[in-house]
N, C-alpha and C. Protein backbone atom coordinates (compact mmCIF):
# COMPACT_ATOMS: atom_id res chain seq x y z
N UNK A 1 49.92 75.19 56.13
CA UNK A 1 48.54 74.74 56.19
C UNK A 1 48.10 74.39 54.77
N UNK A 2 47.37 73.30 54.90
CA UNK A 2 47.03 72.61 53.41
C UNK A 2 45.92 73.86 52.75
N UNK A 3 45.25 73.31 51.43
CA UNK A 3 44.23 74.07 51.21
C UNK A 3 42.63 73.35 51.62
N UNK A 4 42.99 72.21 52.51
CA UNK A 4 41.71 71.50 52.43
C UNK A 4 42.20 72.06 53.64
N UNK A 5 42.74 72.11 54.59
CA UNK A 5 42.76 72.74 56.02
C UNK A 5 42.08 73.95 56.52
N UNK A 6 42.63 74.84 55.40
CA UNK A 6 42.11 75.93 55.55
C UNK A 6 40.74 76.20 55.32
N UNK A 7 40.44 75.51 54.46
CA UNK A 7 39.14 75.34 54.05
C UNK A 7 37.68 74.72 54.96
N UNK A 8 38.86 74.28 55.74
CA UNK A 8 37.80 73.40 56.61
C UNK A 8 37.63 74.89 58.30
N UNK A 9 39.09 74.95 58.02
CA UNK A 9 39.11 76.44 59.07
C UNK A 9 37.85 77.83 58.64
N UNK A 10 38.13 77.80 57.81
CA UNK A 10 36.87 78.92 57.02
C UNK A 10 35.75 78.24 57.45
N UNK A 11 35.04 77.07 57.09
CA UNK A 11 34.04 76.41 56.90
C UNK A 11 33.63 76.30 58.98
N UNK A 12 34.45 76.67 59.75
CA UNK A 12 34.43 76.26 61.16
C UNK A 12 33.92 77.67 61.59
N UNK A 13 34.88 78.39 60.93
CA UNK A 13 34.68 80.12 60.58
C UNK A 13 32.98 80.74 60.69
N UNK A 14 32.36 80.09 59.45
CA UNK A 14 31.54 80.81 58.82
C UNK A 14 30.30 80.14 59.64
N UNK A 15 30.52 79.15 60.76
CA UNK A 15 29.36 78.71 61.30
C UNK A 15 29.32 78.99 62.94
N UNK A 16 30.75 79.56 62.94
CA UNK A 16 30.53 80.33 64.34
C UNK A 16 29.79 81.95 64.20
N UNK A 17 30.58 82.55 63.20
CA UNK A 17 29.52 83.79 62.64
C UNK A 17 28.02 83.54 62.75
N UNK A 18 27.57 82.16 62.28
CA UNK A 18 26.26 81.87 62.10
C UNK A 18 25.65 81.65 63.06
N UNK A 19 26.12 81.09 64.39
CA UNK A 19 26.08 81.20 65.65
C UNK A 19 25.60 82.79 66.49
N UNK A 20 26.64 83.39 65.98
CA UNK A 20 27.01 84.62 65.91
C UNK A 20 25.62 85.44 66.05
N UNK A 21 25.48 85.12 64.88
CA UNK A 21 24.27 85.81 64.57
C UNK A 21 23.19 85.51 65.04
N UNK A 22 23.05 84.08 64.79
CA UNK A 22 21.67 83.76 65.59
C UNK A 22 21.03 84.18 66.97
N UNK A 23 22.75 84.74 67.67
CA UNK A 23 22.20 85.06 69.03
C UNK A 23 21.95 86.21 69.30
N UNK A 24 22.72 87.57 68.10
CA UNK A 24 22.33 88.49 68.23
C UNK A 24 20.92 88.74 67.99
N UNK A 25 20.11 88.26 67.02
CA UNK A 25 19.01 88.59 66.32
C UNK A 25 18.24 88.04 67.41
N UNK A 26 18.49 86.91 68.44
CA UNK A 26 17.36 86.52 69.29
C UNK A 26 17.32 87.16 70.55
N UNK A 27 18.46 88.56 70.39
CA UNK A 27 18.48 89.11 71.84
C UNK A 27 17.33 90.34 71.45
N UNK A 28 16.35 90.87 72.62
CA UNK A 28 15.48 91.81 72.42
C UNK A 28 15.52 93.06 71.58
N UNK A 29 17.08 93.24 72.12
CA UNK A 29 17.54 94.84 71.44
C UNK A 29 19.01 94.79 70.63
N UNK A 30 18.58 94.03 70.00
CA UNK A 30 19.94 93.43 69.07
C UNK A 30 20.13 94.49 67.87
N UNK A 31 21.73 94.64 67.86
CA UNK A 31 22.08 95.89 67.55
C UNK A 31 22.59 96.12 65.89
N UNK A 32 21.69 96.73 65.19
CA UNK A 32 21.43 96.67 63.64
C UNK A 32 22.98 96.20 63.47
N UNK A 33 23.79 97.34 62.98
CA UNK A 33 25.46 97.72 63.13
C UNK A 33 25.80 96.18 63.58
N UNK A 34 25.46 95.71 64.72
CA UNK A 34 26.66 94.37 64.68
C UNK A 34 26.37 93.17 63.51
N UNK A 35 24.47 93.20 63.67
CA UNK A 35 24.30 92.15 63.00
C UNK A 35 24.74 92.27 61.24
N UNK A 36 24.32 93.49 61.12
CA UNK A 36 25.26 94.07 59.60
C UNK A 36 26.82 93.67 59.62
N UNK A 37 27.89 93.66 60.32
CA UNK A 37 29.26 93.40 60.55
C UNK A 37 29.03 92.19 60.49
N UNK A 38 28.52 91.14 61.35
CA UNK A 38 28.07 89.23 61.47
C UNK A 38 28.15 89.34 59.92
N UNK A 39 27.63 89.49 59.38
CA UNK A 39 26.79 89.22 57.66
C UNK A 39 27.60 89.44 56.90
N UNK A 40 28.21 90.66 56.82
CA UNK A 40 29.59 90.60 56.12
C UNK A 40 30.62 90.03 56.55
N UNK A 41 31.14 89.65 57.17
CA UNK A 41 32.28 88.71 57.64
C UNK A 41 31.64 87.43 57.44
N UNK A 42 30.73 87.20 57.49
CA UNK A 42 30.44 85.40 56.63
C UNK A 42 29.99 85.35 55.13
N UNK A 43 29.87 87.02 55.15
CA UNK A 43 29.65 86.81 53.00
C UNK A 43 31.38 86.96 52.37
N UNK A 44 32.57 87.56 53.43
CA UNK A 44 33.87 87.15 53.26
C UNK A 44 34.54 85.89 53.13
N UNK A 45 33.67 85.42 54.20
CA UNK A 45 34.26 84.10 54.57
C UNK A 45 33.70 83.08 53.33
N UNK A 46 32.42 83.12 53.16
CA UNK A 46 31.74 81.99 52.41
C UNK A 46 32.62 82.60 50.83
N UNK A 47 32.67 84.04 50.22
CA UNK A 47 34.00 83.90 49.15
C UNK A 47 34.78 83.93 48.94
N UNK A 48 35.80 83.73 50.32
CA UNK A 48 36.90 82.91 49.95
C UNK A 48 36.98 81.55 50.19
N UNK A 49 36.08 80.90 50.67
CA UNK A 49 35.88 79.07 50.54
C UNK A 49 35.46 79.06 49.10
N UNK A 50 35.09 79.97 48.36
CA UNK A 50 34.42 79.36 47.11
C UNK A 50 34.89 79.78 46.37
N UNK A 51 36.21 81.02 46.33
CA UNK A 51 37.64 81.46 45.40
C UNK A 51 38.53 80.36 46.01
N UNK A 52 38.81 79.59 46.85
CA UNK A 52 39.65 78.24 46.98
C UNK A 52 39.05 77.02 46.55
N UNK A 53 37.67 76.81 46.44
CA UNK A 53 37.32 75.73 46.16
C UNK A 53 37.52 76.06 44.32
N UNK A 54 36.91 76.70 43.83
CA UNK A 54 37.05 77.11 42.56
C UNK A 54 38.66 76.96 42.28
N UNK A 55 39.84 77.35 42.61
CA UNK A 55 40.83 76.77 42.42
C UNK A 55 41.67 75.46 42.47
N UNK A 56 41.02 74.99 43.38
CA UNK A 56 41.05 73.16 43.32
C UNK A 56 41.13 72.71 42.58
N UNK A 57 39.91 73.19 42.02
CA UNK A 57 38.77 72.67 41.22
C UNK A 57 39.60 73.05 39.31
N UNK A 58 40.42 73.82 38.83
CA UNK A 58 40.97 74.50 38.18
C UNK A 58 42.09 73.90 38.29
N UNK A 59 42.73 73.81 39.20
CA UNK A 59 43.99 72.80 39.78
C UNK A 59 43.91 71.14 39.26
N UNK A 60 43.41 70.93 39.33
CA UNK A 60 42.88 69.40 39.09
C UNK A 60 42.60 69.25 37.84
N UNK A 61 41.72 69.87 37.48
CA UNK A 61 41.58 70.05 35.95
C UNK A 61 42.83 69.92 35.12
N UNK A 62 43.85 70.94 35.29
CA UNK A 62 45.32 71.19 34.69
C UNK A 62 46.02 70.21 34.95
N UNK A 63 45.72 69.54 35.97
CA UNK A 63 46.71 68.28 36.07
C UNK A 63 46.44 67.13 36.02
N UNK A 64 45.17 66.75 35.88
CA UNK A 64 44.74 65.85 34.20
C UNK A 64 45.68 65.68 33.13
């Protein structure tokens, strides 16, 4: 898998979480504990898209 692949996999990732979430928080008795778990698994997700993008980015540079 490329790194723009994966990247795009994360990025598919972090907006189903967001999904995720949105539906817990709009259910009546939505449950602290999960929506806390939702939140961290997309503050995982969103830094490692941005420890790979930052390497690209570092990558490219060097090979200039």
């Amino acid at each position: 898998m490329s790194v723009e692949s994966h990247i795009a996999s994360l990025n598919a990732k972090h907006s189903e979480l967001e999904n995720r979430l949105s539906e817990e928080m709009a259910r009546p008795s939505s449950d602290f504990y999960t929506i806390k778990d939702i939140k961290k698994q997309k503050l995982l997700v969103k830094e490692e898209i941005s420890r790979l993008m930052h390497n690209i980015i570092e990558h490219r540079k060097t090979a200039s």
